[in-house]
C-alpha atoms as a PDB file:
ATOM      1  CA  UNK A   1      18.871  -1.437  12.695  1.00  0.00           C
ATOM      2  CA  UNK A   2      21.566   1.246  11.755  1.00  0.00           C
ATOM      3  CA  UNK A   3      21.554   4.505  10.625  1.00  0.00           C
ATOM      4  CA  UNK A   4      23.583   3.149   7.153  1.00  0.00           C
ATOM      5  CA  UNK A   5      20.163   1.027   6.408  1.00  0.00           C
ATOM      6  CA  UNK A   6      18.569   2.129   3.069  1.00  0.00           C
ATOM      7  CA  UNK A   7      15.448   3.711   3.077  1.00  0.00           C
ATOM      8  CA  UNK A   8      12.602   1.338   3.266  1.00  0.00           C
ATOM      9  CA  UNK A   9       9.711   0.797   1.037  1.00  0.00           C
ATOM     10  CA  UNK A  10       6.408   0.854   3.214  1.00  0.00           C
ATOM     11  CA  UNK A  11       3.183  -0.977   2.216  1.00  0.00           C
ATOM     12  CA  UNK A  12       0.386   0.657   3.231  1.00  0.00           C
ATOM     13  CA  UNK A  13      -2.757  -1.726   2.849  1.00  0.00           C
ATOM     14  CA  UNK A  14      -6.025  -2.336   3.694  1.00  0.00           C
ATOM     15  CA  UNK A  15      -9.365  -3.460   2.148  1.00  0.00           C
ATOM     16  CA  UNK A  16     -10.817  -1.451  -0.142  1.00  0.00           C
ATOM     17  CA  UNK A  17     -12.880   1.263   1.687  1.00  0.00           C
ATOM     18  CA  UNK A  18     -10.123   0.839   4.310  1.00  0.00           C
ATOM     19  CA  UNK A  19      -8.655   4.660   4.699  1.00  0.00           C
ATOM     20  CA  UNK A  20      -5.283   4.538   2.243  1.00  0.00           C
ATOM     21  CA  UNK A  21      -5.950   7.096  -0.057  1.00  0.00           C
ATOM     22  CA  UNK A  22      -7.291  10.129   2.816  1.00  0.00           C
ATOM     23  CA  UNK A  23      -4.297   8.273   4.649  1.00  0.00           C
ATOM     24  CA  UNK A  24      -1.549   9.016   2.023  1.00  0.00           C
ATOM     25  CA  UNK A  25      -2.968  12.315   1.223  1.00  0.00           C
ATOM     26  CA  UNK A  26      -2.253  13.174   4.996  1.00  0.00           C
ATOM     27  CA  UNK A  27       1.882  11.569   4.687  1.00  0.00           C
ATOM     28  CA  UNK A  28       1.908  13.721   1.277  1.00  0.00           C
ATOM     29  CA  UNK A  29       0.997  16.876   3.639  1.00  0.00           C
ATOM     30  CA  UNK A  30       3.067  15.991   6.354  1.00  0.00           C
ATOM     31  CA  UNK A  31       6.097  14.074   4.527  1.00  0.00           C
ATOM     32  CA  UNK A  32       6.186  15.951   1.427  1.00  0.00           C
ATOM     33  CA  UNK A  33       9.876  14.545   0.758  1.00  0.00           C
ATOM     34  CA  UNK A  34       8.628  10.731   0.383  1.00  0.00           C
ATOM     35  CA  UNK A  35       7.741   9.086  -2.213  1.00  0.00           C
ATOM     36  CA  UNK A  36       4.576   7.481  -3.250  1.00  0.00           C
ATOM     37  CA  UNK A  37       3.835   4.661  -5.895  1.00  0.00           C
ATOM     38  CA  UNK A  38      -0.650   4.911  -6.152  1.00  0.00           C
ATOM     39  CA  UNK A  39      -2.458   3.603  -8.996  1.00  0.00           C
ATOM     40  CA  UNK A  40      -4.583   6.707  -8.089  1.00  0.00           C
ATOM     41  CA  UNK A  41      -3.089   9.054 -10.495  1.00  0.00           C
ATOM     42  CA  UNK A  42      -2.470   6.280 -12.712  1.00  0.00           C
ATOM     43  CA  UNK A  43      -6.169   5.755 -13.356  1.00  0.00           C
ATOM     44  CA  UNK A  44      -6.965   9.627 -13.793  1.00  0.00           C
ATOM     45  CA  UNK A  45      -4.367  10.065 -16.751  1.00  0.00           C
ATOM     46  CA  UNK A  46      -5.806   6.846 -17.895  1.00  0.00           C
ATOM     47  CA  UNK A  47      -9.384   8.466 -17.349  1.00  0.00           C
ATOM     48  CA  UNK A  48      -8.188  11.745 -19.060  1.00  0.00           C
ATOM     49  CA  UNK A  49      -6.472   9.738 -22.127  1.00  0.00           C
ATOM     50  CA  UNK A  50      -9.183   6.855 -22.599  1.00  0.00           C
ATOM     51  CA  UNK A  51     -12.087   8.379 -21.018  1.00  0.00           C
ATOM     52  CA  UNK A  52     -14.255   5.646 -23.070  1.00  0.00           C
ATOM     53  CA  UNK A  53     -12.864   2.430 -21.377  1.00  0.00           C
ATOM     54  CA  UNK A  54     -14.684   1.748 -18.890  1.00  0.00           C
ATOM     55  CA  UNK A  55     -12.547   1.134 -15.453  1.00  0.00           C
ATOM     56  CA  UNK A  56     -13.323  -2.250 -15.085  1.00  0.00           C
ATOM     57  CA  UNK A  57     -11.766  -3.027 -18.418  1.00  0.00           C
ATOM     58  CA  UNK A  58      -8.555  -0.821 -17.449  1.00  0.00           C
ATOM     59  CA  UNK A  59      -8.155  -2.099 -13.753  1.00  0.00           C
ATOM     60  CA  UNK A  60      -5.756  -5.225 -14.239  1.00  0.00           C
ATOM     61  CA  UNK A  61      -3.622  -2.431 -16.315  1.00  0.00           C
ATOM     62  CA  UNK A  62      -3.648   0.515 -13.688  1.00  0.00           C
ATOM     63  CA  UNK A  63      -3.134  -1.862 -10.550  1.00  0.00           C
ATOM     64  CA  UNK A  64      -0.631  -3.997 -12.351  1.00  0.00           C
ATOM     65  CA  UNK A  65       1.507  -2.926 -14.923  1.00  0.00           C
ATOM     66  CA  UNK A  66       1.292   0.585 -14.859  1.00  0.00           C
ATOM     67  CA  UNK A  67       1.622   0.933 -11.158  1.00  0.00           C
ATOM     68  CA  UNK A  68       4.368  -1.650 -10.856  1.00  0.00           C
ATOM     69  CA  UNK A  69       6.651   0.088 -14.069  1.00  0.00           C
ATOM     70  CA  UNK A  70       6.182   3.482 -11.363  1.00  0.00           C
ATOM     71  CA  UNK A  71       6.896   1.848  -8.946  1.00  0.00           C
ATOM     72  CA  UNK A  72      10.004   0.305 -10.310  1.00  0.00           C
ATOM     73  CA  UNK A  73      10.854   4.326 -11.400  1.00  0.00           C
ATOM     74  CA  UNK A  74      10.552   5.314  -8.338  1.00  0.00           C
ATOM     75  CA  UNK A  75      13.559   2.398  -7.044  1.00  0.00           C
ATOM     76  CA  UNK A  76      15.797   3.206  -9.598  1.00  0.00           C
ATOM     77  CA  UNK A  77      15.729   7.041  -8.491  1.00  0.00           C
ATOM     78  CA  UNK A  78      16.881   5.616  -5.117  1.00  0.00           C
ATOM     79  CA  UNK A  79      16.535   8.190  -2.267  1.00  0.00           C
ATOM     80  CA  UNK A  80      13.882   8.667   0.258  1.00  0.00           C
ATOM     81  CA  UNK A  81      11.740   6.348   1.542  1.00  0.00           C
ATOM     82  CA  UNK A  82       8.395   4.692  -0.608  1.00  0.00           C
ATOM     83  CA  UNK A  83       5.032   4.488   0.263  1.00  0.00           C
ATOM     84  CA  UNK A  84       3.323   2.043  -1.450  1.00  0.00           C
ATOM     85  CA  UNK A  85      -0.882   2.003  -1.920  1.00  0.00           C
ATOM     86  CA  UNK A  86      -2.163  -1.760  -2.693  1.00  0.00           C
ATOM     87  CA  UNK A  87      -4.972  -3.420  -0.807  1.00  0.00           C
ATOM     88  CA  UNK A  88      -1.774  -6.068   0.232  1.00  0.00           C
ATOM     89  CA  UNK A  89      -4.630  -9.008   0.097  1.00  0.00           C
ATOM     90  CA  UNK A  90      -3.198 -10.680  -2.866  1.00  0.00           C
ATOM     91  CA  UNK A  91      -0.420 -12.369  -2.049  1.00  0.00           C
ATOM     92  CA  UNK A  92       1.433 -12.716  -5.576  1.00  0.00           C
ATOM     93  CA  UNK A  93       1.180  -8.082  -4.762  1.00  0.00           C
ATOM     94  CA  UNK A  94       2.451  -8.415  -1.852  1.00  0.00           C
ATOM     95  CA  UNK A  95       5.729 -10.902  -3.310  1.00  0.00           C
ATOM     96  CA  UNK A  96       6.182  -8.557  -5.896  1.00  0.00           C
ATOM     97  CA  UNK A  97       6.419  -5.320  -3.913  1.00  0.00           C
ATOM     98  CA  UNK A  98       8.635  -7.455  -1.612  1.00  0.00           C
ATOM     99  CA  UNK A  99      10.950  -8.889  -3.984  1.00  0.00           C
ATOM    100  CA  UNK A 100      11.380  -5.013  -5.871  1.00  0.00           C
ATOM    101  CA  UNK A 101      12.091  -3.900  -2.231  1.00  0.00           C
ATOM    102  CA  UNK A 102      14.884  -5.867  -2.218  1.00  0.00           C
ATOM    103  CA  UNK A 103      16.191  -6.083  -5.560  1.00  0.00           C
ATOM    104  CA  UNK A 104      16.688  -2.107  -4.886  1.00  0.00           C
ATOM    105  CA  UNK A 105      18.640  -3.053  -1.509  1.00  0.00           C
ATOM    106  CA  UNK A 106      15.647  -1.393   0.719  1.00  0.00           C
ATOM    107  CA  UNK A 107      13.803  -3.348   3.648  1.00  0.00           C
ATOM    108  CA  UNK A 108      10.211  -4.735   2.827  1.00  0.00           C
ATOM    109  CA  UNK A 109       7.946  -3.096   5.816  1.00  0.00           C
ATOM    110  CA  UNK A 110       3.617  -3.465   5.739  1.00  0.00           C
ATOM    111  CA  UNK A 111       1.207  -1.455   7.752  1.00  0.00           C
ATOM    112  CA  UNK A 112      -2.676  -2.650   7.380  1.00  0.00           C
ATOM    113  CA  UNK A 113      -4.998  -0.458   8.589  1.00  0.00           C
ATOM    114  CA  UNK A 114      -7.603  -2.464   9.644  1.00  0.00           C
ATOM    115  CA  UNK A 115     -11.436  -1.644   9.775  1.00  0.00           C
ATOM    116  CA  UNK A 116     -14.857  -3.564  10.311  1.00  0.00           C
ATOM    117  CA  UNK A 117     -16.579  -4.658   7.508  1.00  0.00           C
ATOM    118  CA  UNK A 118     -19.274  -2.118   7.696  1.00  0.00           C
ATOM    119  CA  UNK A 119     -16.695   0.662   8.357  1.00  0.00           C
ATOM    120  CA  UNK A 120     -14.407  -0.891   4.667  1.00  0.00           C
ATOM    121  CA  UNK A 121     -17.936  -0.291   2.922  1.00  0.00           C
ATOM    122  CA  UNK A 122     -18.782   3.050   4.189  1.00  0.00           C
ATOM    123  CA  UNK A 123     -15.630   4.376   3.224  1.00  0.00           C
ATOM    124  CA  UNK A 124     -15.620   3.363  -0.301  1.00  0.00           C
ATOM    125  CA  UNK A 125     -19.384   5.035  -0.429  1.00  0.00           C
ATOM    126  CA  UNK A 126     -17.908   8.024   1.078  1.00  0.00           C
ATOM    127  CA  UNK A 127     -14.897   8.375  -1.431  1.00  0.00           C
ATOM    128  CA  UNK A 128     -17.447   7.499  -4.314  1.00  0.00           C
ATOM    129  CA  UNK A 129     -15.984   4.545  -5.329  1.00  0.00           C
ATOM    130  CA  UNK A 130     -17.380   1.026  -4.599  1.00  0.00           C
ATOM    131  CA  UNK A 131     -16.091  -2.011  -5.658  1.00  0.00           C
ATOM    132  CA  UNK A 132     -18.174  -4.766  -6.718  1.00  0.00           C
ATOM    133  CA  UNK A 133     -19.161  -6.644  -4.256  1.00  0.00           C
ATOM    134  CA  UNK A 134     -17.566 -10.490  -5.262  1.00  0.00           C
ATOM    135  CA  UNK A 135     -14.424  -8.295  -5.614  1.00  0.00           C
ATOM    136  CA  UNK A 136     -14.918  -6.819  -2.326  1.00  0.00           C
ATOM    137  CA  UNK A 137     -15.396  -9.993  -0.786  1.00  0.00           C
ATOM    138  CA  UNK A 138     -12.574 -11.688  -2.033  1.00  0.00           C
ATOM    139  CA  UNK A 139     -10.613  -9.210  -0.391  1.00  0.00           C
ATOM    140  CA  UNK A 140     -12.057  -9.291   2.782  1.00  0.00           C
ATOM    141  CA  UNK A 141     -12.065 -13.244   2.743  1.00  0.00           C
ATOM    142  CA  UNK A 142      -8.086 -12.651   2.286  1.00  0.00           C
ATOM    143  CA  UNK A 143      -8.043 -10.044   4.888  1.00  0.00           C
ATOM    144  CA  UNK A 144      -9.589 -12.403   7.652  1.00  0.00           C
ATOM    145  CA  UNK A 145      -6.792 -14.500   6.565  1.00  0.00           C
ATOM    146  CA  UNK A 146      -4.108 -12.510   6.700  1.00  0.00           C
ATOM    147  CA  UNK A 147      -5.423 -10.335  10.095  1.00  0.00           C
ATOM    148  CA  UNK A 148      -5.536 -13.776  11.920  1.00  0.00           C
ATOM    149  CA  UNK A 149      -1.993 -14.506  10.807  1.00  0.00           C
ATOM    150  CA  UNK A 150      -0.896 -11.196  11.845  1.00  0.00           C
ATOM    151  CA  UNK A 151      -2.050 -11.347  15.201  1.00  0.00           C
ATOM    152  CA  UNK A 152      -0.675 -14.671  15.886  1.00  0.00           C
ATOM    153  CA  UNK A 153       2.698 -13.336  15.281  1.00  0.00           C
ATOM    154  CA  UNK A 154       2.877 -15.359  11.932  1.00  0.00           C
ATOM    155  CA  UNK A 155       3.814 -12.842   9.442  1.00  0.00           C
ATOM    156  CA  UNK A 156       1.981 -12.674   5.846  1.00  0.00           C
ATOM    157  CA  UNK A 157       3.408 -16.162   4.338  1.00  0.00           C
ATOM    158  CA  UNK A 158       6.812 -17.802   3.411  1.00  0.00           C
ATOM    159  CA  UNK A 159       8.864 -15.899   1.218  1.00  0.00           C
ATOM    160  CA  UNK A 160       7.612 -12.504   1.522  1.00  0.00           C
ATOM    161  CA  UNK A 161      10.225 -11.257   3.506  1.00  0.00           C
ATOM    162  CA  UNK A 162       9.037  -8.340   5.200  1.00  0.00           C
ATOM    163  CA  UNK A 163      11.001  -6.645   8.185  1.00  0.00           C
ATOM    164  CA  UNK A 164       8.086  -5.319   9.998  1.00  0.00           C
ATOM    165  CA  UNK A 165       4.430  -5.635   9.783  1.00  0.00           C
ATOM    166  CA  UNK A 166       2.332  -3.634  11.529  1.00  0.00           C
ATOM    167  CA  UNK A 167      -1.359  -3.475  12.488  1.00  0.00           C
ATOM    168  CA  UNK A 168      -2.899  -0.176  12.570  1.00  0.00           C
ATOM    169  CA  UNK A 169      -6.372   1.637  12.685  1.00  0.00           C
ATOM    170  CA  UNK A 170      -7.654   4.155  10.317  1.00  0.00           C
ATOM    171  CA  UNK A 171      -6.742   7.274  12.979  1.00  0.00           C
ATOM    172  CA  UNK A 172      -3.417   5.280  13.788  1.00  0.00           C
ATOM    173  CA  UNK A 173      -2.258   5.182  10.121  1.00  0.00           C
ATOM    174  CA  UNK A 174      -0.635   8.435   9.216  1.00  0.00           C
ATOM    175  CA  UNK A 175       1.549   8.316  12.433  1.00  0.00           C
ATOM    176  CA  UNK A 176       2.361   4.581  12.132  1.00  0.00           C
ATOM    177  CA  UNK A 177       3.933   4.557   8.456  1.00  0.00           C
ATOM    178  CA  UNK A 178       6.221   7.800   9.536  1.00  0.00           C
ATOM    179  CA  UNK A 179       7.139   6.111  12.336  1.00  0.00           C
ATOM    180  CA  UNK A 180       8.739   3.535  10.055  1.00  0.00           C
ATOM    181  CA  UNK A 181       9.926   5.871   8.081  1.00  0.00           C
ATOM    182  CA  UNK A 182      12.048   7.657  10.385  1.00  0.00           C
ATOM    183  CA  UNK A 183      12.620   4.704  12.920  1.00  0.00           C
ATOM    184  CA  UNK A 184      15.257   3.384  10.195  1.00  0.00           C
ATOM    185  CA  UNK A 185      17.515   6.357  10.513  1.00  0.00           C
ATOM    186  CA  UNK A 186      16.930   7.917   6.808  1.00  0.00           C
ATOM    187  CA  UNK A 187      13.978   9.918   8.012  1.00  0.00           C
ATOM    188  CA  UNK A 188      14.224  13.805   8.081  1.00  0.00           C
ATOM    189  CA  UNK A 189      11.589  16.109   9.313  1.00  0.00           C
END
């Protein structure tokens, strides 16, 4: 890779429960200068606005076409590298996060932090915030999936397009996604 590469757009993913919101509050403290596209903040305007509507109703909205039209804001600002929250389980997420990554000229990259079921559950208790549990298990029935591919060296399916995947553990997290941030050249400390 050369130092002329554009700044990449990294997926950080993981099941529900997994560690990617402590872990992007962490690259926000150390990495100030990056961006980050999280329905997070999406859903507490949306709390703040609507506070009736319950989140289940307002979920397909805040994970999909809210977070997607910032995400696409934050591509057309160009500049530093993009973090990216999403559980990456779904694949048609994954394509589209992929395919804007590349429309904007930037390399596709994934880290999954991966954690034991027990562990994914524990953390959404601790972070008050559990998902139901058929949603939860389609996620993890993906995840099983996708960790088996990973490990085999197959990548995350045709088409997707990603430059580097990487496997990582909740403690590993932070340090992994800056190390693909600054690996590409565009970096700055």
């Amino acid at each position: 890779m050369t130092a002329t590469r554009s700044s990449p757009v990294v997926l950080l993913a993981g099941v529900p429960g997994a560690g990617k919101t402590e872990t992007l509050r962490e690259i926000k403290r150390r990495a100030p200068w990056l961006r980050v596209s999280d329905p997070e903040p999406v859903r507490d305007c949306l709390r703040r606005i609507l506070p009736w509507v319950p989140y289940t109703v307002a979920r397909p909205f805040v994970h999909t076409i809210a977070h997607i039209a910032a995400f696409c804001r934050i591509l057309r600002r160009g500049g530093p590298p993009v973090v990216v929250h999403d559980p990456g389980t779904r694949r048609w997420s994954r394509l589209l996060i992929s395919g804007l990554a590349h429309a904007a000229g930037r390399d596709a990259e994934a880290v999954f932090i991966d954690v034991d079921h027990e562990a994914a559950l524990r953390g959404q208790e601790r972070r008050g915030r559990v998902v139901r549990r058929p949603a939860f298990d389609r996620h993890w029935r993906r995840w099983i999936e996708l960790r088996t591919r990973i490990l085999a060296g197959e990548g995350l399916g045709s088409g997707e397009g990603w430059a580097r995947i990487a496997l990582t553990t909740r403690d590993r997290a932070v340090d992994d996604v800056l190390a693909l941030v600054f690996a590409d050249g565009t970096g700055r400390l």
